[in-house]
PDB file of N, CA and C in Angstrom:
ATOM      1  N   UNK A   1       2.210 -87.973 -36.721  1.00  0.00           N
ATOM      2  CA  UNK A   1       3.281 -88.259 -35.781  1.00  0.00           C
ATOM      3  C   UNK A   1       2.744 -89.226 -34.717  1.00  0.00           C
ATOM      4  N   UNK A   2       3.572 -90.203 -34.336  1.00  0.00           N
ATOM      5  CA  UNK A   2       2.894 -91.202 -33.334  1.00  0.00           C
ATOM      6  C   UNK A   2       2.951 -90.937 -31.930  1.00  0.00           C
ATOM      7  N   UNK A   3       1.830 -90.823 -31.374  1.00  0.00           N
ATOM      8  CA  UNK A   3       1.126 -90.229 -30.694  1.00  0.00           C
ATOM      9  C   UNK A   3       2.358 -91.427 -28.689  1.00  0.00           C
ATOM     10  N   UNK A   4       2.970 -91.953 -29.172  1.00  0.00           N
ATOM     11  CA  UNK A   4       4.190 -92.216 -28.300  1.00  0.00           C
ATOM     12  C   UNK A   4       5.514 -91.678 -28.128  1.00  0.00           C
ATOM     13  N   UNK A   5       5.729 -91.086 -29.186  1.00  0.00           N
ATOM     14  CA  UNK A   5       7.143 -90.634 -29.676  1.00  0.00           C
ATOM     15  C   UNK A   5       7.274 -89.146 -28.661  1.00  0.00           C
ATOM     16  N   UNK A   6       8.463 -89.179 -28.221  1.00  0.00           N
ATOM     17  CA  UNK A   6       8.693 -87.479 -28.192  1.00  0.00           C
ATOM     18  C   UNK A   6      10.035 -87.127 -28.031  1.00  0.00           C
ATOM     19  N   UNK A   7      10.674 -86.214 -28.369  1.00  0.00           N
ATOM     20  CA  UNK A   7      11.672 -85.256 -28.504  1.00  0.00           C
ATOM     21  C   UNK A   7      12.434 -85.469 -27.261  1.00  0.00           C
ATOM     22  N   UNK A   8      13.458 -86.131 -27.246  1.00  0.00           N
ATOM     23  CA  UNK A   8      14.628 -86.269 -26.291  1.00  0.00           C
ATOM     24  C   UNK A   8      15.720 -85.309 -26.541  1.00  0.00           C
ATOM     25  N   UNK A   9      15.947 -83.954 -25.662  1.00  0.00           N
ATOM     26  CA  UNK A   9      17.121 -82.897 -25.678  1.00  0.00           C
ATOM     27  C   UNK A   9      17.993 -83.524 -24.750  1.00  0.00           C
ATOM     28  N   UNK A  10      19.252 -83.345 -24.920  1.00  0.00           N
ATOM     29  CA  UNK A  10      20.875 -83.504 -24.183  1.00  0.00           C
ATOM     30  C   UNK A  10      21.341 -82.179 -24.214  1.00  0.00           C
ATOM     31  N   UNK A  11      21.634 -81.818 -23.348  1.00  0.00           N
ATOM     32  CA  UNK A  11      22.360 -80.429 -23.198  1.00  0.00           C
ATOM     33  C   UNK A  11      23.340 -80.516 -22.094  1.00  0.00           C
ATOM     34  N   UNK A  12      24.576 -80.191 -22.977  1.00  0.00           N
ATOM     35  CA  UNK A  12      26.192 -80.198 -22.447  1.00  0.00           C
ATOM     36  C   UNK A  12      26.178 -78.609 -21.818  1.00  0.00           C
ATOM     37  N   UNK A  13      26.633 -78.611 -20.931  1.00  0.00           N
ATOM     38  CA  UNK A  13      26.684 -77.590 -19.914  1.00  0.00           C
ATOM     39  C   UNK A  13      27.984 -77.349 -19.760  1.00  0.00           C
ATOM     40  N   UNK A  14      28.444 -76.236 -18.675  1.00  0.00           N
ATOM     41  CA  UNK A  14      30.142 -75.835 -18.302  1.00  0.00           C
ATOM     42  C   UNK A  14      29.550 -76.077 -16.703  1.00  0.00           C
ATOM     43  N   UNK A  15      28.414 -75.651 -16.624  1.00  0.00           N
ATOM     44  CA  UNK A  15      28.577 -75.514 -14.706  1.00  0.00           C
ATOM     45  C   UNK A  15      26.957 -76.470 -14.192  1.00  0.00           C
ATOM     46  N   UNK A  16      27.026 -76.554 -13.023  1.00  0.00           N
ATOM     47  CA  UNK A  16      25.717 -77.076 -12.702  1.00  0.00           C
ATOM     48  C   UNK A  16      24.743 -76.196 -12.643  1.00  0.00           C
ATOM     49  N   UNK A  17      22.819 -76.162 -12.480  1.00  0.00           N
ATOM     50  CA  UNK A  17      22.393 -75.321 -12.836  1.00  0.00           C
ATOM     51  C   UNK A  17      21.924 -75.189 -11.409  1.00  0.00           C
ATOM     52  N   UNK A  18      21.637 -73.882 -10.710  1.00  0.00           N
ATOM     53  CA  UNK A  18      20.961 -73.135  -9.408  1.00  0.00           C
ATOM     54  C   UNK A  18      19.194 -73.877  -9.185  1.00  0.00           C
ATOM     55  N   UNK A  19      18.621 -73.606  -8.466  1.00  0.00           N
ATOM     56  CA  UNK A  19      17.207 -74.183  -8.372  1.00  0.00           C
ATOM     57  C   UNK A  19      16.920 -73.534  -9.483  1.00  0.00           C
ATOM     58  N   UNK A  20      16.577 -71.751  -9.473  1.00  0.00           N
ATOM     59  CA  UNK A  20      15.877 -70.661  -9.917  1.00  0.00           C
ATOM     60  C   UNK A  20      16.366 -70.703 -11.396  1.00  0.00           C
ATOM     61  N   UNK A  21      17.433 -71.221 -12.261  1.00  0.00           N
ATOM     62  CA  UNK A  21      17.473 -71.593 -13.152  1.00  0.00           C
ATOM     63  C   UNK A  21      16.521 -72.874 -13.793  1.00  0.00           C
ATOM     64  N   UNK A  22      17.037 -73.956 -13.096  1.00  0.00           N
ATOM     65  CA  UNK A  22      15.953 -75.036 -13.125  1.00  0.00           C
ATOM     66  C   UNK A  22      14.829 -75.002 -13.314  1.00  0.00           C
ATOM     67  N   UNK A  23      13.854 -74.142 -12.616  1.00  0.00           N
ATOM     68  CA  UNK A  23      12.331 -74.156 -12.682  1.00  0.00           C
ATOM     69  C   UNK A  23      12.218 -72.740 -13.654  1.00  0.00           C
ATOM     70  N   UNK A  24      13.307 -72.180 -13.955  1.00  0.00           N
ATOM     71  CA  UNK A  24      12.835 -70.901 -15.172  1.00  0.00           C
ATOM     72  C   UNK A  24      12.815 -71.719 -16.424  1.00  0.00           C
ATOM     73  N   UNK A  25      13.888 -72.894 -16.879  1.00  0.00           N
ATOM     74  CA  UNK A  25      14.105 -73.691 -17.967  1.00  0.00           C
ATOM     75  C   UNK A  25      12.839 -74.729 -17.971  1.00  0.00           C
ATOM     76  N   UNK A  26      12.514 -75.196 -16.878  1.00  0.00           N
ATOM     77  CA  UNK A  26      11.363 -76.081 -16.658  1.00  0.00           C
ATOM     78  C   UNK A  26       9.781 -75.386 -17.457  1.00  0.00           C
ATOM     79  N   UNK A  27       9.937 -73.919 -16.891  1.00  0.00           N
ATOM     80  CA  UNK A  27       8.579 -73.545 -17.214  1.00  0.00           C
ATOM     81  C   UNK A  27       8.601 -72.687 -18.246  1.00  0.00           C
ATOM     82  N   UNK A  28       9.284 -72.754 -19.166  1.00  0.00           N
ATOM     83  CA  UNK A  28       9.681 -72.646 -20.292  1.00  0.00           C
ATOM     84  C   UNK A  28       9.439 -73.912 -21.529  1.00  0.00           C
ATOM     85  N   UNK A  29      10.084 -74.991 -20.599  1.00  0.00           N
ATOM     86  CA  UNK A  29       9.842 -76.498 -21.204  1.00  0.00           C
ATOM     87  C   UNK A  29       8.252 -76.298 -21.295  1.00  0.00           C
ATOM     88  N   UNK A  30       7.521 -76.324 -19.800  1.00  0.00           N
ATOM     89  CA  UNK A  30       5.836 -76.873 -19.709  1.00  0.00           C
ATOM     90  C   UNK A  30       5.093 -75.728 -20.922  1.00  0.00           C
ATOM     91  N   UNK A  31       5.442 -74.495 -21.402  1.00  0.00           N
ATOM     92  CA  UNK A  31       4.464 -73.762 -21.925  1.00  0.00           C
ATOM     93  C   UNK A  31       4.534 -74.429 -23.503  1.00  0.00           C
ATOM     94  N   UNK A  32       5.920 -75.256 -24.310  1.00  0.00           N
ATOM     95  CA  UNK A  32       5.827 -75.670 -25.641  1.00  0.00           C
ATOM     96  C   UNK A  32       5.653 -76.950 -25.361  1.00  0.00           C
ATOM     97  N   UNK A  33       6.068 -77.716 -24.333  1.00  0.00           N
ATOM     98  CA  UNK A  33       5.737 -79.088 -24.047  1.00  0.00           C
ATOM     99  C   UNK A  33       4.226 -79.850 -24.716  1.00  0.00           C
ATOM    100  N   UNK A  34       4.824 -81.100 -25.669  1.00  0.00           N
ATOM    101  CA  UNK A  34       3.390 -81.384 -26.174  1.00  0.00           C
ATOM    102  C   UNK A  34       2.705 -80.566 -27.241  1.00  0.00           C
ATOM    103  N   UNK A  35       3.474 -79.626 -27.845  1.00  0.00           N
ATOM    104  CA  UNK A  35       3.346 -79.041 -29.094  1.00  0.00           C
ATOM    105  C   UNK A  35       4.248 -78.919 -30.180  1.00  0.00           C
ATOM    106  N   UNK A  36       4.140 -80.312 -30.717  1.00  0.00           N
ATOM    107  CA  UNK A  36       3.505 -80.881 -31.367  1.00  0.00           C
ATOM    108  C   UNK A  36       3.655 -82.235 -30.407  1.00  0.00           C
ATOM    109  N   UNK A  37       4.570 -83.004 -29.928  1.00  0.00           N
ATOM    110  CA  UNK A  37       4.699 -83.978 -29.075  1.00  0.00           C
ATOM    111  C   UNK A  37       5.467 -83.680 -27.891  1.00  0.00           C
ATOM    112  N   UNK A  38       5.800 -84.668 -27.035  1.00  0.00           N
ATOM    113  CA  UNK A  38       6.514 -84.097 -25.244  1.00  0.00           C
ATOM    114  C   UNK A  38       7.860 -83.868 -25.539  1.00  0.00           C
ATOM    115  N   UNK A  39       8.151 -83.140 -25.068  1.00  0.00           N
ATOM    116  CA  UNK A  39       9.604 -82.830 -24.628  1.00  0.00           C
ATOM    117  C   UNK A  39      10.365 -83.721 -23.845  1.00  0.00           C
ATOM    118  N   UNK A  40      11.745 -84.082 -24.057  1.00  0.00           N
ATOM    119  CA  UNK A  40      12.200 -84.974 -22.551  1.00  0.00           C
ATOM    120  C   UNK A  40      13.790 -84.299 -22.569  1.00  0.00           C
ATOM    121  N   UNK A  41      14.206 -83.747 -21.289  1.00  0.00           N
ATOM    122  CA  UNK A  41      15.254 -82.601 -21.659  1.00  0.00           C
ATOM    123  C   UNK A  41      16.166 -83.377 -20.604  1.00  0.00           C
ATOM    124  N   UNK A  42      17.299 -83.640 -20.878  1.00  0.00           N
ATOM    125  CA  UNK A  42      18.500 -83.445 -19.381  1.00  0.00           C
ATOM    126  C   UNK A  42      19.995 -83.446 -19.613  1.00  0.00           C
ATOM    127  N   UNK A  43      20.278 -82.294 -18.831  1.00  0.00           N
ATOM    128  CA  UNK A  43      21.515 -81.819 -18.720  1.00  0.00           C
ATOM    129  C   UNK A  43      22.432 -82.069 -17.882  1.00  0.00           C
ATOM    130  N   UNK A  44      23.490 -81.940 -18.481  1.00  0.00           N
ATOM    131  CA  UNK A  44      24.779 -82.283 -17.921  1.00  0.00           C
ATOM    132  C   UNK A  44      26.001 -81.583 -17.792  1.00  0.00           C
ATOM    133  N   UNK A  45      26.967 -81.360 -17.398  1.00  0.00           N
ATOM    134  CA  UNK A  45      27.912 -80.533 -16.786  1.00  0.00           C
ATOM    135  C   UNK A  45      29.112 -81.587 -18.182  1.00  0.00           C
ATOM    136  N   UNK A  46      29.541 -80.734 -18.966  1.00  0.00           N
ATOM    137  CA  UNK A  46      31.089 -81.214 -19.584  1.00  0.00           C
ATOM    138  C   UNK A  46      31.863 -82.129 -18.627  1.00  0.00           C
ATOM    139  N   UNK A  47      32.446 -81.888 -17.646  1.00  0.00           N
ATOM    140  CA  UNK A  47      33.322 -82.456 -16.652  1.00  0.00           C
ATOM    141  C   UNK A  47      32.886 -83.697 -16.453  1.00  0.00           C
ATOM    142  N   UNK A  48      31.303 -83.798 -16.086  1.00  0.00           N
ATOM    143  CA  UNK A  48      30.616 -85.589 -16.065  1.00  0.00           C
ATOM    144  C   UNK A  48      30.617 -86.259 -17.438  1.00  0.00           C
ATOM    145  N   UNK A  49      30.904 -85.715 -18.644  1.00  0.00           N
ATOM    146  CA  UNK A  49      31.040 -86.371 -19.790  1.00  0.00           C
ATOM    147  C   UNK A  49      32.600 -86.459 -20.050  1.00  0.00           C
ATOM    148  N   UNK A  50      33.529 -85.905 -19.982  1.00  0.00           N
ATOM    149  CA  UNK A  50      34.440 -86.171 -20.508  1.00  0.00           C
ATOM    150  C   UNK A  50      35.515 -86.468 -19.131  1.00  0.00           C
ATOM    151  N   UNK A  51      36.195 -86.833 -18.482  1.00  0.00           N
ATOM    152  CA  UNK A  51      36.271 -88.210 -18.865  1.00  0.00           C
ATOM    153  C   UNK A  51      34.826 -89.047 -18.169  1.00  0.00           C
ATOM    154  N   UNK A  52      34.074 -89.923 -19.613  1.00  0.00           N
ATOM    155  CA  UNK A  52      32.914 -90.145 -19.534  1.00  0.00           C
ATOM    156  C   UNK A  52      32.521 -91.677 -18.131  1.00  0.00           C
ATOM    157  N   UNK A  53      32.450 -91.757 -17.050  1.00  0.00           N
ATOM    158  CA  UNK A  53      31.919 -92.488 -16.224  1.00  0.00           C
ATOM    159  C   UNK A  53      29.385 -92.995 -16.055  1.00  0.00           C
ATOM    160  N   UNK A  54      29.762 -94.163 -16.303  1.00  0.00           N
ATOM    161  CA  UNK A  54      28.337 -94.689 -16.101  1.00  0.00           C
ATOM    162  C   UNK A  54      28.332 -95.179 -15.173  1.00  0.00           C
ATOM    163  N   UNK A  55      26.653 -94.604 -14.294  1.00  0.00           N
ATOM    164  CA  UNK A  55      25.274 -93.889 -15.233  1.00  0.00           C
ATOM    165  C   UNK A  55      26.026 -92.624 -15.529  1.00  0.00           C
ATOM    166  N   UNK A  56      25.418 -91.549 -16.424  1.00  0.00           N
ATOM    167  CA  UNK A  56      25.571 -90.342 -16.267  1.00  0.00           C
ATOM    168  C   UNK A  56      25.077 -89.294 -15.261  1.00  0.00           C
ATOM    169  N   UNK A  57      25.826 -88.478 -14.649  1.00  0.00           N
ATOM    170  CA  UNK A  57      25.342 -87.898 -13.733  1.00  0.00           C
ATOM    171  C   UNK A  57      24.359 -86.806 -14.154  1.00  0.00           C
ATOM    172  N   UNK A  58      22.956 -86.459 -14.283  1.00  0.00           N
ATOM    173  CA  UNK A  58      22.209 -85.247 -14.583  1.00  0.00           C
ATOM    174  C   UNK A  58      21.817 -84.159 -13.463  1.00  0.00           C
ATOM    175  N   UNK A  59      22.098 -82.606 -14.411  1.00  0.00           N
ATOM    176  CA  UNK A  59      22.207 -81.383 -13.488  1.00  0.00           C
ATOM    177  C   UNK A  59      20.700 -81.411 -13.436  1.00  0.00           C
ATOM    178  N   UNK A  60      19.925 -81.519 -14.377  1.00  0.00           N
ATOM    179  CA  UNK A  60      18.714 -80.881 -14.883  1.00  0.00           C
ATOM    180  C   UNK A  60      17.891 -82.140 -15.606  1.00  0.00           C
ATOM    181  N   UNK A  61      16.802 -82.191 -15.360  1.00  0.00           N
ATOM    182  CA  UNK A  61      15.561 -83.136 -16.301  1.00  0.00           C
ATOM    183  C   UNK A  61      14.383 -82.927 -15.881  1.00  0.00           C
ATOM    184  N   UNK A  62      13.467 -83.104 -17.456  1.00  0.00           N
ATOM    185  CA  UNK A  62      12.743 -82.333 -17.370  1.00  0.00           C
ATOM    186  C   UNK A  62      11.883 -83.721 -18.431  1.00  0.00           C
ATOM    187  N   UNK A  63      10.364 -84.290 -17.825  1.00  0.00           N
ATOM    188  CA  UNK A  63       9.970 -85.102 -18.575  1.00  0.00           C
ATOM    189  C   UNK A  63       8.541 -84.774 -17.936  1.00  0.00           C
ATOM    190  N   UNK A  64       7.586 -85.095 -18.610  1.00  0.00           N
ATOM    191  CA  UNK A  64       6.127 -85.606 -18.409  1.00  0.00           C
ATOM    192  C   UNK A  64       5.754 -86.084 -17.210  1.00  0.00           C
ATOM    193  N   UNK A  65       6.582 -87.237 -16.828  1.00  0.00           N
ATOM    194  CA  UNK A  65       6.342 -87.584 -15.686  1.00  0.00           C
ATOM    195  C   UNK A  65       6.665 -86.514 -14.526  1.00  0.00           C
ATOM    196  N   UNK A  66       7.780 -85.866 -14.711  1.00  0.00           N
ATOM    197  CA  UNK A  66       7.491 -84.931 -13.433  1.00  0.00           C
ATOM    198  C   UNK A  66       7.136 -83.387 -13.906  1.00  0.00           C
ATOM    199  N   UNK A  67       6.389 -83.267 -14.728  1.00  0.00           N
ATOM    200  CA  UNK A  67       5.370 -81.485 -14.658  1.00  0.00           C
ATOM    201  C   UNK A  67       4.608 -81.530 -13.739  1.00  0.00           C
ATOM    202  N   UNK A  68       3.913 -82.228 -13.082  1.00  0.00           N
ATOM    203  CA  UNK A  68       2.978 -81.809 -12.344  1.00  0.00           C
ATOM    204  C   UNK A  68       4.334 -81.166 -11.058  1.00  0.00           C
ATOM    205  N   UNK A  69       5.565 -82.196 -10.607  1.00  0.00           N
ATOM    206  CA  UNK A  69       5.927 -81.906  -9.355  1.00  0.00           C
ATOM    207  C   UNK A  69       6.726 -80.531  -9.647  1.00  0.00           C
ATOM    208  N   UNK A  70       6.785 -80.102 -10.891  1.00  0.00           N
ATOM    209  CA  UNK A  70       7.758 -78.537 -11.530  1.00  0.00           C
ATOM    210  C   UNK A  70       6.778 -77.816 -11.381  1.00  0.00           C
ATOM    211  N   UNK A  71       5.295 -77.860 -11.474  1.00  0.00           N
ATOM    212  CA  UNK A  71       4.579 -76.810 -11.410  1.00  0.00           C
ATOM    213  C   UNK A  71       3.954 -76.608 -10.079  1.00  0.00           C
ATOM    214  N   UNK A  72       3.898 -77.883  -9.118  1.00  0.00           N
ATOM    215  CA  UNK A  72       3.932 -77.968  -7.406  1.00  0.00           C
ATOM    216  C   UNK A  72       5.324 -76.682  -7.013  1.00  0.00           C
ATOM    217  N   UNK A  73       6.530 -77.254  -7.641  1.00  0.00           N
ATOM    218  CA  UNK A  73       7.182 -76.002  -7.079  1.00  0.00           C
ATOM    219  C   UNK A  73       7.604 -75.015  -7.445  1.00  0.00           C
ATOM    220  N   UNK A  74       7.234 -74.405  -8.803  1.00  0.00           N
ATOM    221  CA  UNK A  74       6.977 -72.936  -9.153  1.00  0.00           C
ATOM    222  C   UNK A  74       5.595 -72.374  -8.539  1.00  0.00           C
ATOM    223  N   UNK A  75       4.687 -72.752  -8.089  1.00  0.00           N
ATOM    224  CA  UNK A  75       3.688 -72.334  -7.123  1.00  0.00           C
ATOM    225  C   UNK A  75       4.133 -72.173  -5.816  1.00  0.00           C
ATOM    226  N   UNK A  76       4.827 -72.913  -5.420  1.00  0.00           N
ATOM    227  CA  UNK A  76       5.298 -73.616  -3.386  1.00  0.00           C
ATOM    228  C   UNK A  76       6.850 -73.634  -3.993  1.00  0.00           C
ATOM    229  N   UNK A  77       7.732 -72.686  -3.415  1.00  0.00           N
ATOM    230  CA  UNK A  77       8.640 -72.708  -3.706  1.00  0.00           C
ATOM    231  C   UNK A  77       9.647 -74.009  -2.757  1.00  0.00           C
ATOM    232  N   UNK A  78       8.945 -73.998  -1.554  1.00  0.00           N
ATOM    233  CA  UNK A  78       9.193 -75.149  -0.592  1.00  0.00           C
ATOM    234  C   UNK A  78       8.639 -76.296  -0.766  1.00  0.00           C
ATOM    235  N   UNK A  79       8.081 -76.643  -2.063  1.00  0.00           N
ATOM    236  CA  UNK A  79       7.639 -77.984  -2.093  1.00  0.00           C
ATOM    237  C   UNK A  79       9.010 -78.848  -2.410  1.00  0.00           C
ATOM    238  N   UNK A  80       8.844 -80.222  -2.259  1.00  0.00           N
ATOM    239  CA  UNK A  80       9.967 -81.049  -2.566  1.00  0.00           C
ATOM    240  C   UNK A  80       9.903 -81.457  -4.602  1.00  0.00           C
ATOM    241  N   UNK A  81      10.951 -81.668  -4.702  1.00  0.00           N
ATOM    242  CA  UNK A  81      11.004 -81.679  -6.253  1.00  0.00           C
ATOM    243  C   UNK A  81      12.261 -82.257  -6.562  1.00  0.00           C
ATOM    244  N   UNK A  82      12.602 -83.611  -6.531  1.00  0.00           N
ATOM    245  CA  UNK A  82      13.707 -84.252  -6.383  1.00  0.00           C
ATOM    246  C   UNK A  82      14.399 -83.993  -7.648  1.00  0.00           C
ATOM    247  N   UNK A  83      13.871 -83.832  -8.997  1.00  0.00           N
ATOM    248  CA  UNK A  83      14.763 -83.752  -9.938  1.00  0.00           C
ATOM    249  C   UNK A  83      15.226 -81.814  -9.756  1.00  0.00           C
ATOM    250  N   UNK A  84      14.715 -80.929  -9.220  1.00  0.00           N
ATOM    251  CA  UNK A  84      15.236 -79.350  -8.881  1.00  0.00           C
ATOM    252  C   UNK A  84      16.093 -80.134  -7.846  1.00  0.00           C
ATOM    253  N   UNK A  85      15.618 -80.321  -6.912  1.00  0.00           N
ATOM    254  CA  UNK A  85      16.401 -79.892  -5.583  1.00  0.00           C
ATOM    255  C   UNK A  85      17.950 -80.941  -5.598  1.00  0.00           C
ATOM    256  N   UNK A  86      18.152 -82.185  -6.760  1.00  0.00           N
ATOM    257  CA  UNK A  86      19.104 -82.634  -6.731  1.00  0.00           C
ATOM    258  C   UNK A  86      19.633 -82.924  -7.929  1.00  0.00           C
ATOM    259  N   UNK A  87      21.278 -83.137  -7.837  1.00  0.00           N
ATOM    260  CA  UNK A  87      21.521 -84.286  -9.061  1.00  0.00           C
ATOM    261  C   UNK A  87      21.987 -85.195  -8.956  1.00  0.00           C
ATOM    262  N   UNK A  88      21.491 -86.166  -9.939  1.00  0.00           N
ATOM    263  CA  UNK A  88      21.345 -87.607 -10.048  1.00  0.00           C
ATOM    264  C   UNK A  88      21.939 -88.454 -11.156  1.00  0.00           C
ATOM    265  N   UNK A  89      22.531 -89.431 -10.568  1.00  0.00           N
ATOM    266  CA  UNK A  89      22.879 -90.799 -11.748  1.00  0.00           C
ATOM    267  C   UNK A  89      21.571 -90.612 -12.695  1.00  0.00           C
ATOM    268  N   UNK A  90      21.609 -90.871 -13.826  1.00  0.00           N
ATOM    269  CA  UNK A  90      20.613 -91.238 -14.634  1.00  0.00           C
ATOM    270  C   UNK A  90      20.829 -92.036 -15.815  1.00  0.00           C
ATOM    271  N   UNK A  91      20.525 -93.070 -15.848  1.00  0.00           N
ATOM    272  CA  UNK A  91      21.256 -94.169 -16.844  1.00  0.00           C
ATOM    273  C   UNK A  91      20.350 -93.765 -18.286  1.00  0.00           C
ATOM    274  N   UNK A  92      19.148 -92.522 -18.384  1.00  0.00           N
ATOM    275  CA  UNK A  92      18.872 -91.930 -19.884  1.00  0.00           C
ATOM    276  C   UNK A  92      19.781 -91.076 -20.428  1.00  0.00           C
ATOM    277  N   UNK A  93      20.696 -90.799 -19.486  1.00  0.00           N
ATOM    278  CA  UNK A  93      21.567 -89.854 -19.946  1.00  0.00           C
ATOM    279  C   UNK A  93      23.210 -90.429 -20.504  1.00  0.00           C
ATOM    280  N   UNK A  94      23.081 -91.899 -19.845  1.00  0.00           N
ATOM    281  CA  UNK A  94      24.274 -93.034 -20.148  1.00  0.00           C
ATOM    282  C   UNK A  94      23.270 -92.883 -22.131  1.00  0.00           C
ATOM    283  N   UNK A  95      22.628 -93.635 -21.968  1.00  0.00           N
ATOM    284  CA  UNK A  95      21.940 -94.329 -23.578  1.00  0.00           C
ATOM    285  C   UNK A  95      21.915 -92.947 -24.561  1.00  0.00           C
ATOM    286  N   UNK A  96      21.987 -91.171 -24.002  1.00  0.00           N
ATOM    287  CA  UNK A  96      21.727 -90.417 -24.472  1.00  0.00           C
ATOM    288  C   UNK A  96      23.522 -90.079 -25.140  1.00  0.00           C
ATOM    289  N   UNK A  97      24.351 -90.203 -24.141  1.00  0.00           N
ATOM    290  CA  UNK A  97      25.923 -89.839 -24.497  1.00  0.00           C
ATOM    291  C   UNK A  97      25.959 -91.257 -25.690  1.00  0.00           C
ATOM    292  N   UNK A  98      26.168 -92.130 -25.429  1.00  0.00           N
ATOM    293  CA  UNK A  98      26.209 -93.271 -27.026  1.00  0.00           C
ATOM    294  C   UNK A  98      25.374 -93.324 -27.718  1.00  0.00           C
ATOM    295  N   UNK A  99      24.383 -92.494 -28.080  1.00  0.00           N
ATOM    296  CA  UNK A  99      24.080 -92.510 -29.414  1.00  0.00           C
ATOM    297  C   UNK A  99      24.416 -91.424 -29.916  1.00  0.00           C
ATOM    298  N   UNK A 100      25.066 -90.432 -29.119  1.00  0.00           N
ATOM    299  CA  UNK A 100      25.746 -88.762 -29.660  1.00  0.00           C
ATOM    300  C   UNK A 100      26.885 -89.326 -30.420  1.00  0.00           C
ATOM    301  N   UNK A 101      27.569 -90.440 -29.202  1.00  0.00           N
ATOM    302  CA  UNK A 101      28.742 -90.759 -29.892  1.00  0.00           C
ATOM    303  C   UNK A 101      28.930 -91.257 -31.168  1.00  0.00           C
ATOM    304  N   UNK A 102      27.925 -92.285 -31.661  1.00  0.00           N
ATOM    305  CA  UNK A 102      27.983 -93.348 -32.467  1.00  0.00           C
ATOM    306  C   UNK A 102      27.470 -92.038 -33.802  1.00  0.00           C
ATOM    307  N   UNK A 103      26.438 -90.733 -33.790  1.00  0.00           N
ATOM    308  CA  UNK A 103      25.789 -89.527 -34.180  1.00  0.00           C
ATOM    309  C   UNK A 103      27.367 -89.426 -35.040  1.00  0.00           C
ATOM    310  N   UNK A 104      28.078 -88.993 -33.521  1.00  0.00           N
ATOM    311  CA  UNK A 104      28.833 -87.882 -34.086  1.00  0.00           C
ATOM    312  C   UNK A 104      30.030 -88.744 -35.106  1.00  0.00           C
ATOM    313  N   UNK A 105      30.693 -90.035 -35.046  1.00  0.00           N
ATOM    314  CA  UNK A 105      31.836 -90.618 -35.411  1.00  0.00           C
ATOM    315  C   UNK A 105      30.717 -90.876 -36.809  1.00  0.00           C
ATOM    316  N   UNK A 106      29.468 -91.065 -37.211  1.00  0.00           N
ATOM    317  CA  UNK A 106      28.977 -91.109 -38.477  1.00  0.00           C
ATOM    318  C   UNK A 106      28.791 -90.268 -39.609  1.00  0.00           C
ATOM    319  N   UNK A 107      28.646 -88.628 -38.581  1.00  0.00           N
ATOM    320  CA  UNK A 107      28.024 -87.676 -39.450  1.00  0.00           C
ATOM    321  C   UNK A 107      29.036 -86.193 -38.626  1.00  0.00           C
ATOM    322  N   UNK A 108      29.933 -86.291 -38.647  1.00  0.00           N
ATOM    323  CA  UNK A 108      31.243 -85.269 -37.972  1.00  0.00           C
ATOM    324  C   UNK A 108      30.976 -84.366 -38.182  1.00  0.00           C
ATOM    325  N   UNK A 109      30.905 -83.900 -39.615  1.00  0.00           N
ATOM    326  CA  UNK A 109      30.754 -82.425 -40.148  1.00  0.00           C
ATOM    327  C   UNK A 109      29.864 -82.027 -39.304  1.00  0.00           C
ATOM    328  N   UNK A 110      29.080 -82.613 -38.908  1.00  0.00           N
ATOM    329  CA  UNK A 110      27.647 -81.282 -38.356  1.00  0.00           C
ATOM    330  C   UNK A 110      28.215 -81.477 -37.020  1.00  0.00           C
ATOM    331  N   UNK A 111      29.492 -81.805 -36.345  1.00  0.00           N
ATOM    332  CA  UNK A 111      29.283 -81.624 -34.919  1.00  0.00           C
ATOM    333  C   UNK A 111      30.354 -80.811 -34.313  1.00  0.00           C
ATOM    334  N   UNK A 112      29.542 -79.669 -33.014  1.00  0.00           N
ATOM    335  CA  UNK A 112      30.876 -78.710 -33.044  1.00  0.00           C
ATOM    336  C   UNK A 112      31.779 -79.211 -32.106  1.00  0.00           C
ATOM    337  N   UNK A 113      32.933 -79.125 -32.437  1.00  0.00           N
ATOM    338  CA  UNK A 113      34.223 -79.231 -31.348  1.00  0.00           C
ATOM    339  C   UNK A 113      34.178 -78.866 -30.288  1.00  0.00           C
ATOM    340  N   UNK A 114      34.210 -79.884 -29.311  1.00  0.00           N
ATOM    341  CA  UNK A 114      34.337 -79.480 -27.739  1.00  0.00           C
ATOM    342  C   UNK A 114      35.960 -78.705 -27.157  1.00  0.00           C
TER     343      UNK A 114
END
């Protein structure tokens, strides 16, 4: 497996997620993270996808680049941690909704009804 590649999750949501959710899903992510390659996770609330507006807005993300600042604040619950403590435009999550789309109008059967 090439040692660049890693596993991009999208996860459609109903509600936004609490901090204490966030850093339970986070440190959940860091313990399989990188076994076999990285994880790159971010979520979104239904309501910001349908009717769909760009960037996409993300509840939750979760990448390499920020484990160190997820495990700063599951230690320091008061540390700052911009992807916990907010949500954000994120234009990976624009490029992540069109290729679901282009996914799903190719290969339907496997996709469940919203």
């Amino acid at each position: 497996m090439p040692r660049s590649s890693d596993i991009d999750l999208l996860v459609v949501g109903k509600d936004s997620l609490d901090i204490s959710t966030k850093l339970a899903i986070a440190k959940n992510i860091i313990e399989i993270d990188g076994k076999p390659c990285p994880l790159e996770m971010s979520a979104v609330r239904l309501s910001d996808v349908k009717p769909w507006e760009t960037p996409g807005n993300c509840v939750f993300h979760y990448s390499e680049f920020w484990k160190d600042k997820y495990l700063e604040k599951l230690s320091n619950p008061d540390a700052e941690c911009y992807v916990v403590d907010n949500e954000f435009p994120d234009e990976d999550v624009t490029s992540y909704i069109k290729s679901a789309r282009v996914l799903k109008n190719t290969y339907k059967e496997h996709f469940f009804k919203i």
